[in-house]
Protein backbone atom coordinates (compact mmCIF):
# COMPACT_ATOMS: atom_id res chain seq x y z
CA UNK A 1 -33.09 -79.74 72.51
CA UNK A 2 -35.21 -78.04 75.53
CA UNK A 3 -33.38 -74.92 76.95
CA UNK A 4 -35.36 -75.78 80.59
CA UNK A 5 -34.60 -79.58 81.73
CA UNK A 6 -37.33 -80.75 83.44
CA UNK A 7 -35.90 -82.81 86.41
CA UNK A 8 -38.50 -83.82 88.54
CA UNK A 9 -37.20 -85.89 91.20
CA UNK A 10 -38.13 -87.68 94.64
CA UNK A 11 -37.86 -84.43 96.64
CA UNK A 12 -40.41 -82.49 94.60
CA UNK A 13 -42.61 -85.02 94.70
CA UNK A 14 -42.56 -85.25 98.09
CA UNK A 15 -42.74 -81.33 98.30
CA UNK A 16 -45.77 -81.47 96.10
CA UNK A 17 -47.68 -84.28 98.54
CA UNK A 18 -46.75 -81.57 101.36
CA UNK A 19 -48.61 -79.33 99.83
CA UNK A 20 -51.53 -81.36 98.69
CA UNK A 21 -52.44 -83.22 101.63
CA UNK A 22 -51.70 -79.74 103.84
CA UNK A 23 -54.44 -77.92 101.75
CA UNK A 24 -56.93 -81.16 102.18
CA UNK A 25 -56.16 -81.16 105.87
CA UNK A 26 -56.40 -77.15 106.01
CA UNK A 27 -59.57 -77.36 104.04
CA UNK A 28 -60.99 -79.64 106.46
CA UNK A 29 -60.05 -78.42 109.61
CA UNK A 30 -60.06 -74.95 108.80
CA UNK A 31 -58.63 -71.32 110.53
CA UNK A 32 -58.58 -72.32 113.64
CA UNK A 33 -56.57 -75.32 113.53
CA UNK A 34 -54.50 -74.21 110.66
CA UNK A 35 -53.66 -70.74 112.57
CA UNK A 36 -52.18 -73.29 114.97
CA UNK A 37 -49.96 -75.05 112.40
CA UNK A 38 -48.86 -72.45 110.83
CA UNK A 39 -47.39 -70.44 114.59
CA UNK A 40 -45.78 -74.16 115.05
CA UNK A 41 -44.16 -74.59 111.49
CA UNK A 42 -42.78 -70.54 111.86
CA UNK A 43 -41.77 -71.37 115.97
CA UNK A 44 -40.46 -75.06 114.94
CA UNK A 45 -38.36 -73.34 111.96
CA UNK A 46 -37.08 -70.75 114.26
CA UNK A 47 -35.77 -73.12 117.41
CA UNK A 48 -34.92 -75.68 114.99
CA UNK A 49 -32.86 -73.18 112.91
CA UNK A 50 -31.31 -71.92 115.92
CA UNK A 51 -30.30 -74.64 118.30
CA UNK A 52 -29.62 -77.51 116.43
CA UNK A 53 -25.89 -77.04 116.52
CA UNK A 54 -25.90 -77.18 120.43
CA UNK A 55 -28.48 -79.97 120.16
CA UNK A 56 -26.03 -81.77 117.44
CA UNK A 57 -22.48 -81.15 119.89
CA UNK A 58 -24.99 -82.84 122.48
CA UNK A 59 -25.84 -85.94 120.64
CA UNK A 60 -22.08 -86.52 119.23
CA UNK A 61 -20.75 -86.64 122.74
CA UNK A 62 -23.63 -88.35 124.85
CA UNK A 63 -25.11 -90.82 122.25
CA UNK A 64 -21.93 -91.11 119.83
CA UNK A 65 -24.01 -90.89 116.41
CA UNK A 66 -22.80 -90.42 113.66
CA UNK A 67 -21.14 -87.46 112.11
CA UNK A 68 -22.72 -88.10 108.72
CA UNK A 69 -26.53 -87.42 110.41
CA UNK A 70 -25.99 -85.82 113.86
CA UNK A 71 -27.20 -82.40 112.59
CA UNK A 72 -30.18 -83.97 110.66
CA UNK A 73 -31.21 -85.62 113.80
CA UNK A 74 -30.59 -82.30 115.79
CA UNK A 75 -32.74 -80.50 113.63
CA UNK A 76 -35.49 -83.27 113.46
CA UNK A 77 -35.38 -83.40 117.17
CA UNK A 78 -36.04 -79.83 117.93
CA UNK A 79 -38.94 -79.38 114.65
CA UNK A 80 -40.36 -82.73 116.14
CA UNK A 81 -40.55 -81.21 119.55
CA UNK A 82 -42.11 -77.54 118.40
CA UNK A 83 -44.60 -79.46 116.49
CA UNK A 84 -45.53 -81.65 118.75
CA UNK A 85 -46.04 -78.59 121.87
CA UNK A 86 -48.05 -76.93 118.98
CA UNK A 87 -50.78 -79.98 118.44
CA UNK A 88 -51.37 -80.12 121.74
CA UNK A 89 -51.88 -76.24 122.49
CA UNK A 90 -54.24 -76.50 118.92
CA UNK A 91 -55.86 -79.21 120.49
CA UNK A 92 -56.69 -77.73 123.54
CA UNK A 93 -58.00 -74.26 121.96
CA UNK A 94 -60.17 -76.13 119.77
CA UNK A 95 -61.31 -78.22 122.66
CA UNK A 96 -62.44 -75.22 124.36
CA UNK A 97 -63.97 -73.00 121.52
CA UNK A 98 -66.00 -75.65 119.25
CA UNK A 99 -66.09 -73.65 115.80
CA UNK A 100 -68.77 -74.63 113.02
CA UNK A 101 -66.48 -75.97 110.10
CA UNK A 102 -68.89 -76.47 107.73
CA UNK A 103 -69.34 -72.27 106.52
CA UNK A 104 -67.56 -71.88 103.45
CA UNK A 105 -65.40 -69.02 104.65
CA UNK A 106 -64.07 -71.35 107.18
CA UNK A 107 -63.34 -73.95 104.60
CA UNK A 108 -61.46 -71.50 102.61
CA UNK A 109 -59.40 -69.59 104.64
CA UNK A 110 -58.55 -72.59 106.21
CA UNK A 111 -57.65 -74.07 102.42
CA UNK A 112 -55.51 -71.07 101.85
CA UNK A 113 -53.81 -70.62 105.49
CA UNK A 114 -52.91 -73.96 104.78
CA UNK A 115 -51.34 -73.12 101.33
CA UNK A 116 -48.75 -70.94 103.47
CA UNK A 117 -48.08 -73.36 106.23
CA UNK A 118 -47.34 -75.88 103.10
CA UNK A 119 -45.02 -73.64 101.50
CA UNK A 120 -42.78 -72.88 105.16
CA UNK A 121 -43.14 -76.30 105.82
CA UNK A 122 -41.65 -77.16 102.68
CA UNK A 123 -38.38 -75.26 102.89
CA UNK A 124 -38.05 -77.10 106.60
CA UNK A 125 -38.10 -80.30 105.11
CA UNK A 126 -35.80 -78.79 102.17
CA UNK A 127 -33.43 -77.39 105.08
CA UNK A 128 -33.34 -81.03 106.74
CA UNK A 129 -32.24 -82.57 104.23
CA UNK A 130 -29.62 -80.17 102.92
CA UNK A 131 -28.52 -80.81 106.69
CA UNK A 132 -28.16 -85.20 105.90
CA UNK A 133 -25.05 -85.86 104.76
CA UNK A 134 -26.09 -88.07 102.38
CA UNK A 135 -24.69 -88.55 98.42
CA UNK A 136 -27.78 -89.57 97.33
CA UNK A 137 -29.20 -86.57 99.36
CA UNK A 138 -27.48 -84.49 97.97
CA UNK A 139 -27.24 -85.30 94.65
CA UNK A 140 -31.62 -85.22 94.87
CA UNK A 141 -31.20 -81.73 96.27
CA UNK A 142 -28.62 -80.33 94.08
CA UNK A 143 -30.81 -80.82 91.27
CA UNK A 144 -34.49 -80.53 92.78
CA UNK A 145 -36.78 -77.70 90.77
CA UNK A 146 -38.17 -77.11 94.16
CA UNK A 147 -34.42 -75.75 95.13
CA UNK A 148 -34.97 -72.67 93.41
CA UNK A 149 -38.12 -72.28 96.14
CA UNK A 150 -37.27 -73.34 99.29
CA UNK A 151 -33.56 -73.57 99.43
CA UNK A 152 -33.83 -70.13 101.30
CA UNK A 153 -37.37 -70.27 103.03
CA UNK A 154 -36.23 -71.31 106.15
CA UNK A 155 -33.24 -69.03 106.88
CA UNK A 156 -35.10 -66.26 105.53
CA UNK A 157 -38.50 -67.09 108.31
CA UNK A 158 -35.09 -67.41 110.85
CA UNK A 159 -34.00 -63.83 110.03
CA UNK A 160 -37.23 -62.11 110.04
CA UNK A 161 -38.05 -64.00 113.38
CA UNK A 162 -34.88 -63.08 115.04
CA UNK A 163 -34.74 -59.65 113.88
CA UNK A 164 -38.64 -58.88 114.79
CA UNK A 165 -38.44 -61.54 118.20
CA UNK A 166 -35.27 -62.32 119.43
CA UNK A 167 -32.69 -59.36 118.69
CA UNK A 168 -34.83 -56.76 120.52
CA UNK A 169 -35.08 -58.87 123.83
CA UNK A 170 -32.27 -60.69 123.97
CA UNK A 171 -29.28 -58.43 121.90
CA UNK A 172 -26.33 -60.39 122.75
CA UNK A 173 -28.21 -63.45 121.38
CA UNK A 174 -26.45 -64.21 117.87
CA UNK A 175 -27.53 -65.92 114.47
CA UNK A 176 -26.77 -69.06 113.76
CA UNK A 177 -23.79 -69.01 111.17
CA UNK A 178 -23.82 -72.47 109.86
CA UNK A 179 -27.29 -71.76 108.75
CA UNK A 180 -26.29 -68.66 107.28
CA UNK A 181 -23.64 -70.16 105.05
CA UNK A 182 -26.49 -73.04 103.73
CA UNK A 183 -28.92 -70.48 102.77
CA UNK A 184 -26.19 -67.57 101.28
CA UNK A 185 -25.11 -70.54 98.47
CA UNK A 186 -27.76 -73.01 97.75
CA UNK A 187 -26.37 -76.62 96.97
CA UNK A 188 -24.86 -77.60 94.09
CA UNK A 189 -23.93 -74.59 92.93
């Protein structure tokens, strides 16, 4: 017998083509762009983090959906939303200062910003689905080798933002304690 099991399942391999195609893009497009991406994934993990339980109470009494995925929607919603605010400032910046991205340095920076957008990226998408309430889910998280990397990612980026952001200016503004509770006992333990 092994004494590590190797289970590789659907969410690391979907982890792994995160990372992948986000070094390709980053590669391609280079600091610049990927400077961009990498302010949305840390702002889109930060409002996401933070009010998707208001976002969620929202949705359960206007729209009625279901218990089972009103948080995962909450939480899509808001990352969807940062992301989406942060392509089109990118888009704009680059619009107005064309940068050369064929010099090498450009290509790798750009390559290796990209390798640390993947990796917050990755524990968002971990977070999201830890927040589905879905057996299947679940049961893919639970035993996932990429839990042991990004089960915490997120709530960690949400502590050091609040702390270093939020807590200074706005002190009366409190964590969010259902995130707290994911990230202090990963799933399936």
């Amino acid at each position: 017998m092994y004494a590590l099991s190797l289970n590789v399942n659907l969410l690391d391999v979907l982890m792994l083509c995160v990372i992948v195609r986000g070094y390709y893009v980053g590669s391609k497009t280079g600091l610049i762009a990927e400077t961009f991406r990498l302010w949305g994934v840390v702002c889109s993990t930060f409002i996401a983090v933070h009010y998707y339980p208001s976002l969620a109470q929202f949705l359960r009494e206007a729209l009625f959906i279901s218990e089972r995925v009103v948080e995962f929607v909450a939480f899509v919603l808001w990352g969807a939303v940062v992301f989406a605010l942060f392509f089109v400032i990118r888009e704009g910046w680059l619009l107005l200062f064309k940068v050369e991205r064929k010099s090498v340095f450009n290509k790798w920076t750009g390559g290796t910003l990209s390798l640390v957008t993947s990796y917050f990226l990755c524990g968002l998408i971990f977070l999201a689905f830890v927040l589905l309430n879905n057996d299947f889910v679940r049961q893919q998280v639970g035993s996932s080798l990429s839990r042991a990397v990004w089960s915490k990612t997120s709530g960690n980026v949400y502590k050091v933002f609040y702390g270093a952001v939020v807590h200074p200016f706005f002190p009366g503004e409190r964590l969010n304690p259902q995130v707290m509770k994911l990230i202090e006992e990963p799933p399936g333990d």
